[in-house]
Protein backbone atom coordinates (compact mmCIF):
# COMPACT_ATOMS: atom_id res chain seq x y z
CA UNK A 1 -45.66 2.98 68.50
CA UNK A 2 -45.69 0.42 71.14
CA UNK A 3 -45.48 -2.51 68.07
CA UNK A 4 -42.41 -1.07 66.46
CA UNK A 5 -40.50 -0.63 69.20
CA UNK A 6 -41.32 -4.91 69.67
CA UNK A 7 -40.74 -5.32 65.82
CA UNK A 8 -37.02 -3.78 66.39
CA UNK A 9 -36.60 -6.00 69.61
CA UNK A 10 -37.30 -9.22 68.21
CA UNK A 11 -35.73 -8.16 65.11
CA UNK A 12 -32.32 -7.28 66.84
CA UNK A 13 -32.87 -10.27 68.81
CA UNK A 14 -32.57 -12.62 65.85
CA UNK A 15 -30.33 -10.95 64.27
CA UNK A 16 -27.60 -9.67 66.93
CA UNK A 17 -25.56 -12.89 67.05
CA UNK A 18 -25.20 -12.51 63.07
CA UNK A 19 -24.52 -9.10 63.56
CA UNK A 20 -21.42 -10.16 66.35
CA UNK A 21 -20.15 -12.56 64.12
CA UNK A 22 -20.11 -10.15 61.24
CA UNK A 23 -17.81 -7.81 62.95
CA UNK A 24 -15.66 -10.26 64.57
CA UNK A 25 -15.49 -11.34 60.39
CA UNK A 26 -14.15 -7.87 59.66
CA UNK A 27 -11.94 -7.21 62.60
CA UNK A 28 -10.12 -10.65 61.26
CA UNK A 29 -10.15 -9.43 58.03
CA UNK A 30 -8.97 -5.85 58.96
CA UNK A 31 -6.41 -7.84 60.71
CA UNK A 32 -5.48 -10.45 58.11
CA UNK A 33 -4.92 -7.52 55.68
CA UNK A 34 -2.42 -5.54 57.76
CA UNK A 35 -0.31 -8.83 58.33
CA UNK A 36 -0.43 -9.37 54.28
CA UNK A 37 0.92 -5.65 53.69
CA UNK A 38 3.30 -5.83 56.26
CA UNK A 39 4.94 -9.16 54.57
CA UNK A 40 4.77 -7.44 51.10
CA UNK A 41 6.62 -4.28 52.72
CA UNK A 42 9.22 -6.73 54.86
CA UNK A 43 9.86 -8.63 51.87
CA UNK A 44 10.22 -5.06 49.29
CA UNK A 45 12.96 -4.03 51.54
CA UNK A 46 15.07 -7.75 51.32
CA UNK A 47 14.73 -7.70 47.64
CA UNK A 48 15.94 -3.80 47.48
CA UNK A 49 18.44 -4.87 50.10
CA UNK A 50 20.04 -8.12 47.53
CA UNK A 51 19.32 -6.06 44.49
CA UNK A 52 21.42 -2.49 45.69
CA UNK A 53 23.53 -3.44 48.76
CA UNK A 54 25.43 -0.51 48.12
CA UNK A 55 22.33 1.91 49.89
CA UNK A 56 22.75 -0.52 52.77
CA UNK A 57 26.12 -0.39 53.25
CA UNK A 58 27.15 0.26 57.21
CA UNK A 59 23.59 -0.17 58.53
């Protein structure tokens, strides 16, 4: 019992600063993505706002 609990030490010892850099990977990632559909949904509402400025009329 005594080994495996060592085996998972050294294992998560080597491995942990992957694992960090992993999430920190994702979080950008996560990140990046939101930006990306926030553009597309900023930029949707210019082109509906040249293509049918009647709907925007008085705002």
């Amino acid at each position: 019992m005594l080994s495996i609990f060592l085996f998972t030490v050294i294992v998560l010892w080597l491995v942990g600063p992957g694992i960090q850099s992993l999430s920190k990977m994702v979080a950008a990632a996560v990140r990046k993505r939101q930006e990306e559909i926030d553009l597309f949904e900023n930029e949707a509402e210019r082109l509906d706002r040249i293509r049918n400025p009647s709907k925007y009329l008085g705002k």
